[in-house]
Protein backbone atom coordinates (compact mmCIF):
# COMPACT_ATOMS: atom_id res chain seq x y z
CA UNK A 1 0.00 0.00 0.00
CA UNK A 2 2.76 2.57 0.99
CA UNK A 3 4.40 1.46 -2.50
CA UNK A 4 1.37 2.12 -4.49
CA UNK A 5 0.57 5.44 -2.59
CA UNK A 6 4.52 6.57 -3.78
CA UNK A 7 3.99 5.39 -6.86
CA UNK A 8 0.62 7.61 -7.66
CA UNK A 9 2.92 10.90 -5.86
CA UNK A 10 5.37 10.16 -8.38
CA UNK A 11 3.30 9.86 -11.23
CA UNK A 12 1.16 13.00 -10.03
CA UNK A 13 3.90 15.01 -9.69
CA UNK A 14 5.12 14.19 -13.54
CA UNK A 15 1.44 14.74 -14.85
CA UNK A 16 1.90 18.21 -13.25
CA UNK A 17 5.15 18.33 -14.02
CA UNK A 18 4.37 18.07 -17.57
CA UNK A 19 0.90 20.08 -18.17
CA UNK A 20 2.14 23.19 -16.36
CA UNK A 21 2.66 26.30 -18.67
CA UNK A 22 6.37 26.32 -19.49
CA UNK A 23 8.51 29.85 -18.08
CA UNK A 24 8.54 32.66 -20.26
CA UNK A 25 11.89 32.48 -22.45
CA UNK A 26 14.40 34.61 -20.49
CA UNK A 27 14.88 37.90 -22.98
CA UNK A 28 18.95 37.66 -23.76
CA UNK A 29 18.96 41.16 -25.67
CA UNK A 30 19.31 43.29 -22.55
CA UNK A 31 18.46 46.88 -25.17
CA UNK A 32 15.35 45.27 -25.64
CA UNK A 33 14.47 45.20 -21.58
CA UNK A 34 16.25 48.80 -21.04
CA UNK A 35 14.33 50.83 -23.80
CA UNK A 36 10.87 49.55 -22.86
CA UNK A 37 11.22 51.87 -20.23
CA UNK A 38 13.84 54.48 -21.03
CA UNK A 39 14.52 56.36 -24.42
CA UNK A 40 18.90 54.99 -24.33
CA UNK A 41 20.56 51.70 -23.92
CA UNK A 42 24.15 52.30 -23.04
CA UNK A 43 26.87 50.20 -23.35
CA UNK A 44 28.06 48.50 -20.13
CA UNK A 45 31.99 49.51 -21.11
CA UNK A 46 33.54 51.68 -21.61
CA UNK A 47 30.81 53.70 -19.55
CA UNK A 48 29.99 56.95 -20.53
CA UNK A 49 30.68 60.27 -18.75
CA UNK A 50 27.55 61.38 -17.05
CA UNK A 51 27.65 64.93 -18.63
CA UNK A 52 26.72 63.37 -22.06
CA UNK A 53 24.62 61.10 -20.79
CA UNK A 54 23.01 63.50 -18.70
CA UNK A 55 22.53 65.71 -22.46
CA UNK A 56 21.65 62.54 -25.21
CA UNK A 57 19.07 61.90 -22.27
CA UNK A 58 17.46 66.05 -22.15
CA UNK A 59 17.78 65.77 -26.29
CA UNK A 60 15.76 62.50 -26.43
CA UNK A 61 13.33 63.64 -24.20
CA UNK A 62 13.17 66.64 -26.27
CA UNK A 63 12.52 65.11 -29.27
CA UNK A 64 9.97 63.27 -27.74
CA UNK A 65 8.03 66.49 -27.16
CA UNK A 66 8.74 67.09 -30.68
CA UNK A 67 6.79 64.23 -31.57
CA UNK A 68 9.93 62.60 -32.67
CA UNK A 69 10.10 59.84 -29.84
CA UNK A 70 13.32 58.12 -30.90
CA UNK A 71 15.14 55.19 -29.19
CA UNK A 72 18.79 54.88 -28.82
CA UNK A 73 20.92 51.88 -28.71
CA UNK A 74 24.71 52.97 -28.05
CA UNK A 75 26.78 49.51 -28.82
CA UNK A 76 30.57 49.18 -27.67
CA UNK A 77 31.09 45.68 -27.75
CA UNK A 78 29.65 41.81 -28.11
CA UNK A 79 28.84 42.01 -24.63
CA UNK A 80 25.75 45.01 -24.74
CA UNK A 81 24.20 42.29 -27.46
CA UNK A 82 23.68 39.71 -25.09
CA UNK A 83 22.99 36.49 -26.46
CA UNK A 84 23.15 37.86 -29.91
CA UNK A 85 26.84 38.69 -30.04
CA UNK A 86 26.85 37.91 -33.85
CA UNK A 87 25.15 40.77 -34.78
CA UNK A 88 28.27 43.54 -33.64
CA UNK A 89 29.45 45.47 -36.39
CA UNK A 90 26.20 44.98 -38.13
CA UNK A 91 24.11 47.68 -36.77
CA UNK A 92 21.39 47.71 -39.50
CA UNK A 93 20.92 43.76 -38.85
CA UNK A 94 20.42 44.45 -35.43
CA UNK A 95 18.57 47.25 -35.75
CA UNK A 96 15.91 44.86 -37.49
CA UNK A 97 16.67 42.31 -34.59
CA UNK A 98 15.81 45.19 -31.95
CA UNK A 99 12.54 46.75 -33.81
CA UNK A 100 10.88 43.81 -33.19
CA UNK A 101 11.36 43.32 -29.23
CA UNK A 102 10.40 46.85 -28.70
CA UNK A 103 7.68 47.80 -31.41
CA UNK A 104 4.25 46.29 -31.26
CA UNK A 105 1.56 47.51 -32.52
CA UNK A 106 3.33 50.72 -33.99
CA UNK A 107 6.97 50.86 -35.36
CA UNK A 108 8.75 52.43 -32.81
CA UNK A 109 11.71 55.05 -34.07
CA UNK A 110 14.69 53.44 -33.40
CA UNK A 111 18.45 54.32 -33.92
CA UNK A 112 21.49 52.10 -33.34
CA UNK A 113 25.21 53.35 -32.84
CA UNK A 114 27.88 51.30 -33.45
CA UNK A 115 31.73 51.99 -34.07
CA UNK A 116 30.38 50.15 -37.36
CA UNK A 117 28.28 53.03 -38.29
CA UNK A 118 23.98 53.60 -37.42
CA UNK A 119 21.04 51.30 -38.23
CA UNK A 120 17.24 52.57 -37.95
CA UNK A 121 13.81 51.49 -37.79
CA UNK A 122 10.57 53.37 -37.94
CA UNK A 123 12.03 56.00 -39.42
CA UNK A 124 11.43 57.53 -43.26
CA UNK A 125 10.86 60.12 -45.61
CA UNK A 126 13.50 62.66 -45.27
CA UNK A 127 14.94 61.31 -42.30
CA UNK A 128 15.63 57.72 -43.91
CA UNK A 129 17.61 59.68 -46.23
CA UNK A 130 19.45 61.64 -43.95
CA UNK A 131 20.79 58.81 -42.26
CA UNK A 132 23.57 58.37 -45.37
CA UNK A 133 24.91 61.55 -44.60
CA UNK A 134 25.20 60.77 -40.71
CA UNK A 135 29.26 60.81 -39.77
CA UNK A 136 30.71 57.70 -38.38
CA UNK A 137 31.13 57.62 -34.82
CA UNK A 138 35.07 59.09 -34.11
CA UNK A 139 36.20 56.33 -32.35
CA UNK A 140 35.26 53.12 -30.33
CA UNK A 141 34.15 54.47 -26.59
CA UNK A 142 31.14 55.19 -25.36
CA UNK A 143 31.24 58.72 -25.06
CA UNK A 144 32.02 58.65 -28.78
CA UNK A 145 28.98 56.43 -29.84
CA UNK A 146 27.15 59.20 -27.77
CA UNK A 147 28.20 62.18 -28.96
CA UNK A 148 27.40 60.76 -32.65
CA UNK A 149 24.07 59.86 -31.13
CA UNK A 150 23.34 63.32 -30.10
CA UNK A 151 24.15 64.97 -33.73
CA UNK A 152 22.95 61.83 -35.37
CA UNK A 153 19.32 62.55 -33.71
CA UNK A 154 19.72 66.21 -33.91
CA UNK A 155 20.08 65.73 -37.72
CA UNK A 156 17.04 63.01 -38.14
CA UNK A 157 14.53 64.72 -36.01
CA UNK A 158 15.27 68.00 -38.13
CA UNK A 159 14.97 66.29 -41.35
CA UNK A 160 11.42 64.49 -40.37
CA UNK A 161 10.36 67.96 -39.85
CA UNK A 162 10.31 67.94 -35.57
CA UNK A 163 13.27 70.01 -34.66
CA UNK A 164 14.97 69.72 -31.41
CA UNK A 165 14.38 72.92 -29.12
CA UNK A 166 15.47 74.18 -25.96
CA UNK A 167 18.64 71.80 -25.24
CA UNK A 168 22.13 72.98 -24.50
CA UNK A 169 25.08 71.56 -25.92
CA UNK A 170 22.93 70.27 -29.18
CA UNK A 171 24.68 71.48 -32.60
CA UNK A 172 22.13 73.42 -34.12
CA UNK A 173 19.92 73.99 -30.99
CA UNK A 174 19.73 76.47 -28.06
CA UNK A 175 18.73 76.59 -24.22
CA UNK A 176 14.94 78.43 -24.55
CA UNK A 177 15.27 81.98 -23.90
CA UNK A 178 18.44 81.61 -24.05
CA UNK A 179 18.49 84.35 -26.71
CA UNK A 180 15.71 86.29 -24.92
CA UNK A 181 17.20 86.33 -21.74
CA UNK A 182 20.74 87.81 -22.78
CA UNK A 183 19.90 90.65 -25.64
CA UNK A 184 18.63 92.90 -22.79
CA UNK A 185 21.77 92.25 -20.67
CA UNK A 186 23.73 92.96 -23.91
CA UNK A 187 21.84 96.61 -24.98
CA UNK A 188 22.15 97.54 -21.43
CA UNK A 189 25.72 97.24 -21.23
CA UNK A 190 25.94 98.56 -24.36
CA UNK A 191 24.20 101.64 -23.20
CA UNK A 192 26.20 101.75 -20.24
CA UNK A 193 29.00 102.06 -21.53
CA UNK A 194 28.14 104.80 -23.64
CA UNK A 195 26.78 107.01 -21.17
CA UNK A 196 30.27 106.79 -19.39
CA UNK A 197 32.00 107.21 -22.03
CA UNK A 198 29.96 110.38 -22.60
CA UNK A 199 30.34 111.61 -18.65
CA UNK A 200 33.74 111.05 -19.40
CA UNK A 201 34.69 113.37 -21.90
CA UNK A 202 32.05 115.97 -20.51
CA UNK A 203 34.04 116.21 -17.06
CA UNK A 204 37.56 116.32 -19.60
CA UNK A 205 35.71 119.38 -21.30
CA UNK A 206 34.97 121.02 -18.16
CA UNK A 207 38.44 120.54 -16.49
CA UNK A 208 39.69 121.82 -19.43
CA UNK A 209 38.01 124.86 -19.63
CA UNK A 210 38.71 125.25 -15.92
């Protein structure tokens, strides 16, 4: 009796063992995870500096405000692939790859840096041409895969016809108000100096004539 009660356990167990809903396949691409939540993937190293970072992350929220909502994948090495590491150096291929885990319903804008060059999804018209005229990354780091990702989406959001506003340190862009703030500051100095200039040369007159 014990034997037979083991024996249905056992084959219980296997029954459940077997119907139960299999795990959710563990996502290997770890972009994919980051930019359902965020608009950049960095790369894990080299890291970059926090002062770009802190300005590739005011850009991309401005061009979200644009209505340019971009994604950026920065890609230094095999390793920010995950289990893809076949697709480094191919940054259109994975730019495919990554469209797919992140858009659903809608195609998501999408642009991938890579020492290799850029790779986009979602994105057309004047902006898909654009892209050929994008220059390659200077060099192999992070911060250099950033800074080409902050002219590189400068460039595109212009040429789809939502330029970037209000973010410092963006070629082609300015703080808002910037401009505003500082031409009074300017004329009044200007003024200023004028006036004293003018004093000047009235008390010079006078002690003159004195």
């Amino acid at each position: 009796m014990p034997v037979r009660f083991a024996a249905s356990i056992l084959v219980a167990l296997i029954l459940a063992a077997t119907l139960a809903p299999a795990p959710a396949r563990a996502d290997g691409d770890p972009a994919s995870d980051v930019l359902l939540g965020a608009n950049v993937f960095y790369p894990y190293m080299p890291a970059v500096s926090p002062a770009i970072k802190s300005t590739l992350k005011a850009e991309t929220t401005a061009a979200k405000r644009a209505k340019f909502p971009v994604k950026v994948a920065l890609i230094a090495s095999p390793v920010d692939l995950g289990v893809i590491p076949e697709l480094f150096g191919k940054p259109q291929k994975y730019a495919d790859f990554l469209d797919q885990e992140i858009s659903f319903q809608t195609k998501q804008p999408l642009l991938v840096v890579m020492a290799a060059g850029y790779g986009v999804q979602g994105i057309t018209g004047p902006a898909k041409l654009a892209v050929a005229s994008l220059r390659p990354p200077a060099g192999r780091s992070g911060n250099d895969l950033a800074r080409a990702a902050i002219t590189s989406v400068a460039k595109l959001a212009a040429a789809a016809g939502h330029p970037i506003k209000g973010v410092a340190g963006i070629p082609g862009t300015s703080p808002s108000g910037a401009s505003s703030s500082t031409t009074p500051i300017v004329i009044a100095l200007a003024v200023a100096a004028v006036l004293t200039a003018a004093a000047l040369i009235v008390i010079r007159r006078r002690q003159t004539a004195t």
